[in-house]
Protein backbone atom coordinates (compact mmCIF):
# COMPACT_ATOMS: atom_id res chain seq x y z
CA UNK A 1 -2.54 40.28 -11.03
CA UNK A 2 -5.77 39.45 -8.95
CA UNK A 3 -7.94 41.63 -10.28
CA UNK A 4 -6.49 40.05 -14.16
CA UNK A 5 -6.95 36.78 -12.53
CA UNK A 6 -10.88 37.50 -11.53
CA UNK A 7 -11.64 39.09 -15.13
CA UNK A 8 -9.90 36.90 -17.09
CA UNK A 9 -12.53 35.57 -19.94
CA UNK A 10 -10.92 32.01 -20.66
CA UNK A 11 -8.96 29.63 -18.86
CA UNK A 12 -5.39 30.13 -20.60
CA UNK A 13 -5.75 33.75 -19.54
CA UNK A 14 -6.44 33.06 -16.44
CA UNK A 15 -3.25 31.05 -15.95
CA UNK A 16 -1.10 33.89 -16.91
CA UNK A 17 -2.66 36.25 -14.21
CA UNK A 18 -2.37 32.97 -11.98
CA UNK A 19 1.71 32.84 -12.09
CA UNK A 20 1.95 36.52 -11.98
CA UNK A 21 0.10 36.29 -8.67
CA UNK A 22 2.73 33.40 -7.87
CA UNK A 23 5.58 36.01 -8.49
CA UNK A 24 3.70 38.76 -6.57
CA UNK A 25 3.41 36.07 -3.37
CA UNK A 26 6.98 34.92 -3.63
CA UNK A 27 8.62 38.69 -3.73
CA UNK A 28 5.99 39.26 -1.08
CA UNK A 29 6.54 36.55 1.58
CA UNK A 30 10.40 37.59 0.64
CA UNK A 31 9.80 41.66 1.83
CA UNK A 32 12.29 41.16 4.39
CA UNK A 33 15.00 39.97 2.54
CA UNK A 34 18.17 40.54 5.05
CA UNK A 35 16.49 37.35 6.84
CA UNK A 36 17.32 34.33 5.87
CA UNK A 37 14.07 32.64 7.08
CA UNK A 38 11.79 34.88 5.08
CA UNK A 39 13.96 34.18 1.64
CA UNK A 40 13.95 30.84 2.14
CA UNK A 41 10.17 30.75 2.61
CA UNK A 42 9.41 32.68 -0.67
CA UNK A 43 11.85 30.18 -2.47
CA UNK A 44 9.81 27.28 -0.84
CA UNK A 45 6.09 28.80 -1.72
CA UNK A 46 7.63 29.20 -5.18
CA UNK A 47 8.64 26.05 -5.93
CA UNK A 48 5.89 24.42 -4.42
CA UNK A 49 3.16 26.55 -6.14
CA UNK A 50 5.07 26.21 -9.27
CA UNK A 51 4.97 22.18 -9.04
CA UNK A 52 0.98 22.73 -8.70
CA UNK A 53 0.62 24.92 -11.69
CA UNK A 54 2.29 22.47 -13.88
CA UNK A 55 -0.03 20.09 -13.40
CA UNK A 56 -2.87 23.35 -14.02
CA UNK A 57 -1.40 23.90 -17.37
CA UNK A 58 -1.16 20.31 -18.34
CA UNK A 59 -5.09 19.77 -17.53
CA UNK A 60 -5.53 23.43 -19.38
CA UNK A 61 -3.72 21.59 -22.58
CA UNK A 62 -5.51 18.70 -22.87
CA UNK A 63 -8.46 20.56 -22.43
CA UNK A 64 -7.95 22.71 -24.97
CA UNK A 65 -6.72 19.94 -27.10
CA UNK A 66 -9.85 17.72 -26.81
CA UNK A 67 -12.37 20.30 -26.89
CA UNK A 68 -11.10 23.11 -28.89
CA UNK A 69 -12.40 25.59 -26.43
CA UNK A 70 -10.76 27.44 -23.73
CA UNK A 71 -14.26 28.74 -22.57
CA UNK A 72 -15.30 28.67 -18.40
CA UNK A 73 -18.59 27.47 -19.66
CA UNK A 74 -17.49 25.27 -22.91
CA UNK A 75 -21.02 23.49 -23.50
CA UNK A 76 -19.84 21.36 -26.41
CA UNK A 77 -21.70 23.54 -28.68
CA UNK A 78 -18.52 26.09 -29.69
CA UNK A 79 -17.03 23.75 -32.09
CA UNK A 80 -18.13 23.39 -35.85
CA UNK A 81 -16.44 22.03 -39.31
CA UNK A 82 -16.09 23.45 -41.73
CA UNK A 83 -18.28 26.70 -43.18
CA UNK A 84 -21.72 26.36 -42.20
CA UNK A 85 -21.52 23.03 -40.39
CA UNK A 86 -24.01 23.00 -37.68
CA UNK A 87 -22.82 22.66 -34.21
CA UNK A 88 -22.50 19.63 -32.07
CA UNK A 89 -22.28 18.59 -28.36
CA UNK A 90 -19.82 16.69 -26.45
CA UNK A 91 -21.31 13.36 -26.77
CA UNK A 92 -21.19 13.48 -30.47
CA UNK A 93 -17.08 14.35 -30.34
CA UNK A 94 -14.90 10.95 -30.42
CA UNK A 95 -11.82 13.07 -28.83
CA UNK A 96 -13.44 14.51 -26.14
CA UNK A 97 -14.83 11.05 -25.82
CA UNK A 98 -10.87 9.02 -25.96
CA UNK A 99 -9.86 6.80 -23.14
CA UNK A 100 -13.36 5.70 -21.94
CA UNK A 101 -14.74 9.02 -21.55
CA UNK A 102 -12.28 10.37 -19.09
CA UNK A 103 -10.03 12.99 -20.55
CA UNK A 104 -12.53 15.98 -19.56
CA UNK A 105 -12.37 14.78 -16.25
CA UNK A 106 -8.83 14.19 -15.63
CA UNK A 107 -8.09 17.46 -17.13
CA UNK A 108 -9.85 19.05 -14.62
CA UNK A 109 -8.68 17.01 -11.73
CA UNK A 110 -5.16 17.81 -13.06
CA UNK A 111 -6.19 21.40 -12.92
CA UNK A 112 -7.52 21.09 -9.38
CA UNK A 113 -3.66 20.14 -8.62
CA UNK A 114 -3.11 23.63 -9.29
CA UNK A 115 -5.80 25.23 -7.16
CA UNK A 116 -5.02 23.06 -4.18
CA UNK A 117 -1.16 24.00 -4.59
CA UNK A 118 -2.60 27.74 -4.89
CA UNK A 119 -5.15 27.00 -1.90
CA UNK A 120 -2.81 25.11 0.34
CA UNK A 121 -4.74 21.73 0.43
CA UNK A 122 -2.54 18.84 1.80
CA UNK A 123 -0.19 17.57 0.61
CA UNK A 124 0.91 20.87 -1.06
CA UNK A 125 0.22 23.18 2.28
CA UNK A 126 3.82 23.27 3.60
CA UNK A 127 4.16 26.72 1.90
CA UNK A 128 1.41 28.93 3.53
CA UNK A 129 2.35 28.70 6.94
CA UNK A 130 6.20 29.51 5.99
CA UNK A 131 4.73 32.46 3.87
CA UNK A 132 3.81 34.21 7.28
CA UNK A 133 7.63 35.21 7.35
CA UNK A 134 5.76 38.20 4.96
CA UNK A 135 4.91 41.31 6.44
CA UNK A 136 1.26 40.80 8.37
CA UNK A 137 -0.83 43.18 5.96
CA UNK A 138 0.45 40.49 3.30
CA UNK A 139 -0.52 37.65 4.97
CA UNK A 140 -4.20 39.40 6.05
CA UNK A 141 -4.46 40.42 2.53
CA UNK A 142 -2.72 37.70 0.19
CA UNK A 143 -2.43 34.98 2.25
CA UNK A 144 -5.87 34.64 3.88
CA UNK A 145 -8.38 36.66 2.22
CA UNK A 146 -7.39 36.98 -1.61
CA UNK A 147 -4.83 35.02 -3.47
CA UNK A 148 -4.60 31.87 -0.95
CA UNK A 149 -8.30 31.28 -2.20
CA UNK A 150 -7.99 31.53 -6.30
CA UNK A 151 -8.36 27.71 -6.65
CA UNK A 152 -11.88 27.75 -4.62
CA UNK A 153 -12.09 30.32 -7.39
CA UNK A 154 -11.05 28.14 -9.84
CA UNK A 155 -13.26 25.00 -9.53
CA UNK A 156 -16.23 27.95 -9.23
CA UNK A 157 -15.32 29.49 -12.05
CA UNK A 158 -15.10 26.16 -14.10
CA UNK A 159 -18.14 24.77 -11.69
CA UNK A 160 -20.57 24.35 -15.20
CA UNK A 161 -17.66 21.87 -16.64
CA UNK A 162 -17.56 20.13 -14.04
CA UNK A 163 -20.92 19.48 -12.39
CA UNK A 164 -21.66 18.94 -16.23
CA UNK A 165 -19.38 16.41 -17.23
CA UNK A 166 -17.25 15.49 -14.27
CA UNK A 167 -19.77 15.19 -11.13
CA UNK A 168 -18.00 11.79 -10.12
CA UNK A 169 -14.73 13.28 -10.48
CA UNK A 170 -15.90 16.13 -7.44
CA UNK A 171 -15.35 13.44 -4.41
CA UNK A 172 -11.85 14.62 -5.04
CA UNK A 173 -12.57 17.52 -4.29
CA UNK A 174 -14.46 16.39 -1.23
CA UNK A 175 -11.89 14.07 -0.12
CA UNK A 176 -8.96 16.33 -0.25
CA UNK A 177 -11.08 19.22 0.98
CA UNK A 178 -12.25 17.33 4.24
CA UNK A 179 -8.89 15.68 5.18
CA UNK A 180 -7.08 19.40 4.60
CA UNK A 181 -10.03 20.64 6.82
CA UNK A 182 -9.44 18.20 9.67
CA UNK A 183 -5.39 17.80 9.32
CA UNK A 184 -5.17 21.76 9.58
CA UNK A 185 -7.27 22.09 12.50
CA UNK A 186 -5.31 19.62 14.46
CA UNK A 187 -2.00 21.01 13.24
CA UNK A 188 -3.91 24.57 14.80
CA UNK A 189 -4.45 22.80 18.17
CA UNK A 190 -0.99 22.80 18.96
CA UNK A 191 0.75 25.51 17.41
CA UNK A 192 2.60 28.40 19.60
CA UNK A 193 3.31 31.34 17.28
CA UNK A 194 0.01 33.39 16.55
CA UNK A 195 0.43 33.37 12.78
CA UNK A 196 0.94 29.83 12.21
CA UNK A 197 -2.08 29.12 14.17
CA UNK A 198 -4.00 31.42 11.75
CA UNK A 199 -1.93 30.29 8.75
CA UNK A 200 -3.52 26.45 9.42
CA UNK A 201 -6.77 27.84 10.47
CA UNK A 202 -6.67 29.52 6.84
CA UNK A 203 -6.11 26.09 5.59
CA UNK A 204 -8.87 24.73 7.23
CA UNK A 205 -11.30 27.01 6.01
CA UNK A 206 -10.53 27.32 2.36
CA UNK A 207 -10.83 23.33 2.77
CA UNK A 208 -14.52 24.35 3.67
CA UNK A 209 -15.35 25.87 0.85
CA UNK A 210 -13.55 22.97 -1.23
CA UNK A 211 -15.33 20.26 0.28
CA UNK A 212 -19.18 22.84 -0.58
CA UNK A 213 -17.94 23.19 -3.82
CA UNK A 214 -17.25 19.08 -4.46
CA UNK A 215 -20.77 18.00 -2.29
CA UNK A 216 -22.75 19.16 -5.02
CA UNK A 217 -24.96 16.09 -5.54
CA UNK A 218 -24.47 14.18 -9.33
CA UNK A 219 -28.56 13.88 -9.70
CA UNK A 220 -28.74 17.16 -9.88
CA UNK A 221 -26.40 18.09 -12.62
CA UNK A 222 -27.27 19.57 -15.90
CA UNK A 223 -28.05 23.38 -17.07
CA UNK A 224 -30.99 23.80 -14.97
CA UNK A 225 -29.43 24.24 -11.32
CA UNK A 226 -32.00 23.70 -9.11
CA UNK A 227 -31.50 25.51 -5.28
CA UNK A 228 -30.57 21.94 -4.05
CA UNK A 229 -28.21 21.53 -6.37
CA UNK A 230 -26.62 25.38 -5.74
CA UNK A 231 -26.58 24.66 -2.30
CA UNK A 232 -22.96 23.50 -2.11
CA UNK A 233 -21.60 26.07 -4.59
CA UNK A 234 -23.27 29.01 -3.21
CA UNK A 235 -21.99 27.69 0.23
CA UNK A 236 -18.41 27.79 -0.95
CA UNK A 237 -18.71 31.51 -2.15
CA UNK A 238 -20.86 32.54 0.59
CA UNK A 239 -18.36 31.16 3.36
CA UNK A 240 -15.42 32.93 0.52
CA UNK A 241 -17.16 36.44 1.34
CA UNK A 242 -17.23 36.44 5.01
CA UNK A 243 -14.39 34.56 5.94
CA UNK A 244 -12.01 37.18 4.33
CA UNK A 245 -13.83 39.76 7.11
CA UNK A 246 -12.56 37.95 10.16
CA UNK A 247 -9.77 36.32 9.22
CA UNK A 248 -8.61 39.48 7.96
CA UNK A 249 -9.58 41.48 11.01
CA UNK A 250 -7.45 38.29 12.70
CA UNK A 251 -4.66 38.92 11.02
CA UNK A 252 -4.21 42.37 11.38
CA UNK A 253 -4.63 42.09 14.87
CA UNK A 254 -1.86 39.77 15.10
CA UNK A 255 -0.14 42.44 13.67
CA UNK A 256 -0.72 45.27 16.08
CA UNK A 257 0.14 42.22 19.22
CA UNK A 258 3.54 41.05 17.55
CA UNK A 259 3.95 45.20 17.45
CA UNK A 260 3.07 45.25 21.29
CA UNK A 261 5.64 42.34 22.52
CA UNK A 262 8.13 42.17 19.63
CA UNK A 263 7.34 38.53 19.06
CA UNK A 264 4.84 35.65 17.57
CA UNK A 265 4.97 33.47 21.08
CA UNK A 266 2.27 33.06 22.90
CA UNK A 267 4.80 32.56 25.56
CA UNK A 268 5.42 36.11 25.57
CA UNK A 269 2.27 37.33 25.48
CA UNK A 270 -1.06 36.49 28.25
CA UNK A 271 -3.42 39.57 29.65
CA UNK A 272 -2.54 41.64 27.40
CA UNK A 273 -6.51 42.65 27.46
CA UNK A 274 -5.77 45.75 29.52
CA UNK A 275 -3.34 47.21 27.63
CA UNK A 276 -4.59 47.17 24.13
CA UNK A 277 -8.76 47.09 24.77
CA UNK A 278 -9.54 48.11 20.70
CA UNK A 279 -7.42 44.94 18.95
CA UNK A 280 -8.94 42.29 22.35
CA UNK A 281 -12.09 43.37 21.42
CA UNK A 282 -12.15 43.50 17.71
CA UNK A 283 -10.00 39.49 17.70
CA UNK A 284 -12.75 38.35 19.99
CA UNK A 285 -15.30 39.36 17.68
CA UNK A 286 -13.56 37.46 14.73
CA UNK A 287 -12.83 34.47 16.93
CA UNK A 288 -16.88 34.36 17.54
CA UNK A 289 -17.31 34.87 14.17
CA UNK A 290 -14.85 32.03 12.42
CA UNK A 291 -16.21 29.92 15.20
CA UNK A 292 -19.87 30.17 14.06
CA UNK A 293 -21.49 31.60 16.53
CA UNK A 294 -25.21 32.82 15.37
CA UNK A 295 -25.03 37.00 14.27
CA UNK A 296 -21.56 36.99 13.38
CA UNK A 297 -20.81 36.34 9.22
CA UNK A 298 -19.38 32.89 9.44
CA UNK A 299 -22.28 31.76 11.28
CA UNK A 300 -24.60 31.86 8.24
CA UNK A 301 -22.21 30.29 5.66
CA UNK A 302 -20.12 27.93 7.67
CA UNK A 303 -23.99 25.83 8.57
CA UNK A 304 -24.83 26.18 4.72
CA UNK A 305 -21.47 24.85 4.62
CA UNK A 306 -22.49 21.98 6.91
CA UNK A 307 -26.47 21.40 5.43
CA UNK A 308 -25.03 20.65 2.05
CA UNK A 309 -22.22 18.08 3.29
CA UNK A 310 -25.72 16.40 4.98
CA UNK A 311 -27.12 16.70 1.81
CA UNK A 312 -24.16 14.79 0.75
CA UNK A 313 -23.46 12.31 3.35
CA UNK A 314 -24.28 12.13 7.08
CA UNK A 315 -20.54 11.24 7.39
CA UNK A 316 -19.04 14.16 5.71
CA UNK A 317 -21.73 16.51 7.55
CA UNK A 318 -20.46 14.94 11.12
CA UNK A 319 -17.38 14.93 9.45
CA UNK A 320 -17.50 18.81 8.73
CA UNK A 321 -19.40 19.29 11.90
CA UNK A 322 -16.50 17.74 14.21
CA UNK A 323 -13.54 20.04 12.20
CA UNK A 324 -16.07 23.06 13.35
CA UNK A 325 -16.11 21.73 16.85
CA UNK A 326 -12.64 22.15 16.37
CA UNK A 327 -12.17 25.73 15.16
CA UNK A 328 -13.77 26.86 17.57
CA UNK A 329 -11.59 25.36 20.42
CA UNK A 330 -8.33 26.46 18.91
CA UNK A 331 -9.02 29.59 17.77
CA UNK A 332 -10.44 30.71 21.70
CA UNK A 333 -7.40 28.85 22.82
CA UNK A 334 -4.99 31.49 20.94
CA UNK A 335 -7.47 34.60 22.27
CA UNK A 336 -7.17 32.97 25.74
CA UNK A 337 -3.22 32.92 25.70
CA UNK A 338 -3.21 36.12 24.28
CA UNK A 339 -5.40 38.60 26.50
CA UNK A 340 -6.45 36.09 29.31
CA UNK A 341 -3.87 33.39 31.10
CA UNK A 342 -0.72 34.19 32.42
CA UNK A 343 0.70 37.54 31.99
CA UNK A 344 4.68 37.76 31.47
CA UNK A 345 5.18 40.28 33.75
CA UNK A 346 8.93 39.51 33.57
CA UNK A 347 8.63 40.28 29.86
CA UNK A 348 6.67 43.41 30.15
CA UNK A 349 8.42 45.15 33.16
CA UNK A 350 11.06 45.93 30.33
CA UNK A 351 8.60 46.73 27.70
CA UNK A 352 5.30 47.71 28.76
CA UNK A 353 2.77 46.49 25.88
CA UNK A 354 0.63 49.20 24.43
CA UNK A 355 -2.67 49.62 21.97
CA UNK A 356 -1.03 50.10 18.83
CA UNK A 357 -1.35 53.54 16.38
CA UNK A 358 -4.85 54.57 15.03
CA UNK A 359 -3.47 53.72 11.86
CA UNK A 360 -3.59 49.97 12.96
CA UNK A 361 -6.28 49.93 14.73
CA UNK A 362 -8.85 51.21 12.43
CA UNK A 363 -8.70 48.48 9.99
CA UNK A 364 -9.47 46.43 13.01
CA UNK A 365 -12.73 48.46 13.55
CA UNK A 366 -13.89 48.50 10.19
CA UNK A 367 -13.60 44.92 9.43
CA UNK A 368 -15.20 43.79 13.00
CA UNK A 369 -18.17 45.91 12.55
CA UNK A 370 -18.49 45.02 8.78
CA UNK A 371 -18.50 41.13 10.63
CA UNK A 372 -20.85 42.00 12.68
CA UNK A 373 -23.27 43.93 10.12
CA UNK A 374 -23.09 41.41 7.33
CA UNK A 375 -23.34 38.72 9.83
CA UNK A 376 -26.53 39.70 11.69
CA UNK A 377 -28.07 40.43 7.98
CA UNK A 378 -27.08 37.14 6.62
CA UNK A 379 -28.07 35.24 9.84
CA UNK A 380 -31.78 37.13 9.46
CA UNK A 381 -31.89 36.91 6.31
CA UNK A 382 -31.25 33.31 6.50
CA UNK A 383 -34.03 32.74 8.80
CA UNK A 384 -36.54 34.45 6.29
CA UNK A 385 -35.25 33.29 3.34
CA UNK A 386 -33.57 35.72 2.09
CA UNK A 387 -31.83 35.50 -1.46
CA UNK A 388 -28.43 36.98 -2.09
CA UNK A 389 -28.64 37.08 -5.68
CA UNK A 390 -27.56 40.65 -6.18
CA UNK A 391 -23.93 39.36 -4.90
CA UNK A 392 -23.94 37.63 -8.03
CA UNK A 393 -25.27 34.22 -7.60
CA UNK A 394 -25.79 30.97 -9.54
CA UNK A 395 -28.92 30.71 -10.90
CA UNK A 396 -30.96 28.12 -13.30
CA UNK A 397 -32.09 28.25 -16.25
CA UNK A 398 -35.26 29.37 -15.43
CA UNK A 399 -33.66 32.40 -13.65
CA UNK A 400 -34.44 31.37 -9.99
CA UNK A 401 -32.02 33.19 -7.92
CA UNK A 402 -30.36 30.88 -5.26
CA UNK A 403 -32.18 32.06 -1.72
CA UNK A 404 -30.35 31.82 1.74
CA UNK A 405 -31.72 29.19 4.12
CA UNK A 406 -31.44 27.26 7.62
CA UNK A 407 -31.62 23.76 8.30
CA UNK A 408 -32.56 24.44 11.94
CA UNK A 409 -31.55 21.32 13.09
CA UNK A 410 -28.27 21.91 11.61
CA UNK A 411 -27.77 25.51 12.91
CA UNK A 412 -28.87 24.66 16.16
CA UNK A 413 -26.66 21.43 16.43
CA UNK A 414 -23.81 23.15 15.10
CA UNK A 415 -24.04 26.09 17.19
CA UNK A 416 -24.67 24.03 20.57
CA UNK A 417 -21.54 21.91 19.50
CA UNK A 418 -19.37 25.46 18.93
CA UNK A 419 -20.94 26.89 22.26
CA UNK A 420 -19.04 23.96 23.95
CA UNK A 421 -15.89 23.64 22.22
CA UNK A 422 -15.41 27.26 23.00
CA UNK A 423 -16.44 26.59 26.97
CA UNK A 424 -13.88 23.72 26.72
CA UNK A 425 -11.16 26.19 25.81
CA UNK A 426 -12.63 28.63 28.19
CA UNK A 427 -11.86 26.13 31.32
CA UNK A 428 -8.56 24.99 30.07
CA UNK A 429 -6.93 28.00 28.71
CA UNK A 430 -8.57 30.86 30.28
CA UNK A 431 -7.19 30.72 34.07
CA UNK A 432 -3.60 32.21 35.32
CA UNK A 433 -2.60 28.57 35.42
CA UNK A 434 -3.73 25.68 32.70
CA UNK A 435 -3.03 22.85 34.78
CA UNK A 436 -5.17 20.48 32.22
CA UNK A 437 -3.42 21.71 29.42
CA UNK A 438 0.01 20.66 31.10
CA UNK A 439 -1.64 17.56 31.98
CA UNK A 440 -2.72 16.67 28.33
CA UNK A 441 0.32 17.96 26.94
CA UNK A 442 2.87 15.28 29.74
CA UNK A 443 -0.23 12.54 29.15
CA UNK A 444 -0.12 12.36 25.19
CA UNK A 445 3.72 13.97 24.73
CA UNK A 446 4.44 12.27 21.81
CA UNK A 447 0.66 13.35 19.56
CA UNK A 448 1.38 17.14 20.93
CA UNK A 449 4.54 16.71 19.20
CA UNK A 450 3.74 15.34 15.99
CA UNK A 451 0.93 18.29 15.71
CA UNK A 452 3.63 20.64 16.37
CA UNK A 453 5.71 19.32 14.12
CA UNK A 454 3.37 19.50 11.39
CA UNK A 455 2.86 15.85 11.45
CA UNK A 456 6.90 16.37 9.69
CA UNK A 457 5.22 17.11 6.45
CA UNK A 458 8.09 19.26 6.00
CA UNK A 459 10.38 16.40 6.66
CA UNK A 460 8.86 13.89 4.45
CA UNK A 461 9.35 16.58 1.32
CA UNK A 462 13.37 16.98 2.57
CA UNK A 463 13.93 13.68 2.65
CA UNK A 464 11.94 12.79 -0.58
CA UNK A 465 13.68 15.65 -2.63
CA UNK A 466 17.44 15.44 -1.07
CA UNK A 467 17.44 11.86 -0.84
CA UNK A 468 15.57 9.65 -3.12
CA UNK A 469 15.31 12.78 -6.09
CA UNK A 470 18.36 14.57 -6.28
């Protein structure tokens, strides 16, 4: 279904490989059916996917309908009249023209509703972090890497369309994007079971590569791309390619520590570095890595990530900057509770905790050195320009490849402001006691438990749909 979904040559096709993916998620994140939390979960990310792609298919209809094309790169030019009428562009067709001008754009805002429903941008997250009720390889493979991110995909693959005729309509993107980005990483801050925290940390960064993918700037629009202009988009699909690495190298290794303890607590887990020495070091090379830190692959693409949104705005760059700032303290908090902190000795006197099989622990070596090896290419490569163009970029019309580069004052403020998130974490979380954290949590009881609680998203959508719908 993926792989129909990524070769699919028009949009229609592409939303049949889109719900098949949908069905291959939902009897997924329902593997374990004997439990009832993991069936209700894949009924929940079905429905709430399914809600999203009806809004897709609507915008894929009245595109259709007002162009005549179903092409990723319609240019106006496709249609003609009759035999041996010449072709036309856009601006010379009065339907595509109807209601002011508008119905190309709000046909691909409508289909935007069904990549952020696919993508788990707010409000339509709830499902993702319920789908890690799946088995782990699922969630490091579907659910972080792969499926979760087919509507980034999406607004790429339909990126000429809409930086052509739609450029205003992108601060939606942007807008969604950064509030997912920043709700996600505070939901992160407070969650106790491993996956979750991942799950919203997911979230976060596919809202990344949203917000790069809606920051490219409106003056620059047309067919000839300049490298300012690319900057956003080939952010988004640069950040795309390494964040699958770590976060699936995260993922798994949540997999071989719920193996070691028999559970997703945090509670149940602390110092667990000196029993399992391959999966502590290969998650503390993936938390450097999602949390930018220079020579590991998100380094490179989460600060071109950042140097468009300050291309964009200064707000959405400090914006972007601060949900960084962010990533990095959560994510070291989980690696501190998990191999650092308090050990449960109580815990582990009846179950000693052990490295788990080489059959586990291998794709844990593979993906941290590939993290490693693309990110001290990329992070080179980015100081001498380097162009990536072979990994299929987006180039102009005059066939200049999009080439990898620093802002330095961005990579070094970004990197300075990651260094001491993760130091922050470090002297709260990393002792046998975390007297601050205790402190925080009894000072500000009532924010710790809205972030916990998912800010009762989930509570809002019960009550809407059991008492005012049905």
């Amino acid at each position: 279904s993926m792989l129909g979904l990524v070769l699919a040559t028009n949009i229609f096709q592409m939303y049949m490989f889109w719900e098949l993916v949908g069905v291959s998620s939902y009897l997924l994140i329902g593997f374990y059916y004997t439990l009832g939390a993991a069936v209700h979960a894949s009924k929940k990310a079905f429905i709430v996917t399914r809600f999203a792609d009806m809004f897709f298919l609507i915008g894929i209809l009245i595109f259709g309908y007002y162009t005549g094309s179903y092409n990723f790169s319609f240019t106006g030019t496709e249609i003609a009249y009759g035999a041996g009428a010449s072709a036309f562009t856009v601006a010379d067709n009065a339907r595509a023209l109807a209601a002011g001008g508008m119905i190309l754009p709000t046909a691909l805002v409508l289909m935007f509703i069904g990549g952020a429903g696919k993508s788990a941008m707010f409000p339509l997250h709830i499902w993702l972090p319920d789908a890690m009720e799946g088995p782990t390889p699922v969630s490091a493979l579907i659910h972080a890497a792969t499926m979760v991110v087919a509507g980034v995909f999406q607004i790429a693959r339909l990126f000429p369309v809409w930086i052509e005729y739609a450029p205003q309509a992108l601060e939606v993107v942007v807008i969604v994007g950064a509030f997912t980005a920043f709700y996600a990483a505070a939901v992160a801050c407070a969650q106790s079971d491993i996956k979750r925290v991942l799950a919203f940390s997911t979230i976060s960064q596919i809202a990344f590569m949203m917000v790069a993918l809606g920051v490219c700037l409106p003056g620059h629009h047309g067919a000839a791309l300049d490298n300012h202009a690319q900057l956003g988009y080939m952010a988004s699909m640069f950040h795309l390619f390494t964040h699958a690495m770590f976060k699936a190298c995260l993922f798994l290794g949540a997999g071989c520590i719920i193996h070691a303890v028999h559970s997703n607590e945090m509670s149940t887990m602390g110092g667990l570095r000196k029993y399992m020495p391959i999966t502590h070091i290969t998650f503390l090379i993936s938390c450097l890595a999602i949390a930018g830190i220079p020579f590991f692959s998100g380094f490179s693409s989460k600060d071109e990530i950042i140097t468009a949104c300050f291309e964009y705005s200064p707000v959405c760059g400090w914006w972007m900057t601060g949900v960084a700032a962010m990533t990095a303290f959560y994510m070291f908090r989980l690696y501190y509770g998990i191999f650092w902190g308090t050990e449960n000795k109580e815990l582990h006197a009846h179950h000693t905790p052990h490295e788990a099989p080489a059959a586990m622990t291998f794709p844990l070596v593979f993906l941290s050195i590939i993290t490693v090896g693309v990110g001290v290419f990329t992070t080179l490569g980015g100081f001498c320009d380097w162009s990536w163009a072979s990994f299929g970029s987006l180039v102009s019309a005059a066939g200049t490849a999009y080439t990898v580069h620093f802002d330095p004052q961005v990579a070094a403020t970004s990197t300075v402001i990651a260094i001491l998130s993760i130091a922050l974490a470090t002297y709260i979380y990393k002792g046998e006691k975390q007297p601050i954290a205790d402190k925080m949590y009894a000072t500000f009881p009532r924010l710790h438990r809205w972030a916990y609680k998912r800010f009762y998203m989930d509570e809002v959508y019960q009550y809407v749909t059991h008492k005012i719908l049905f």
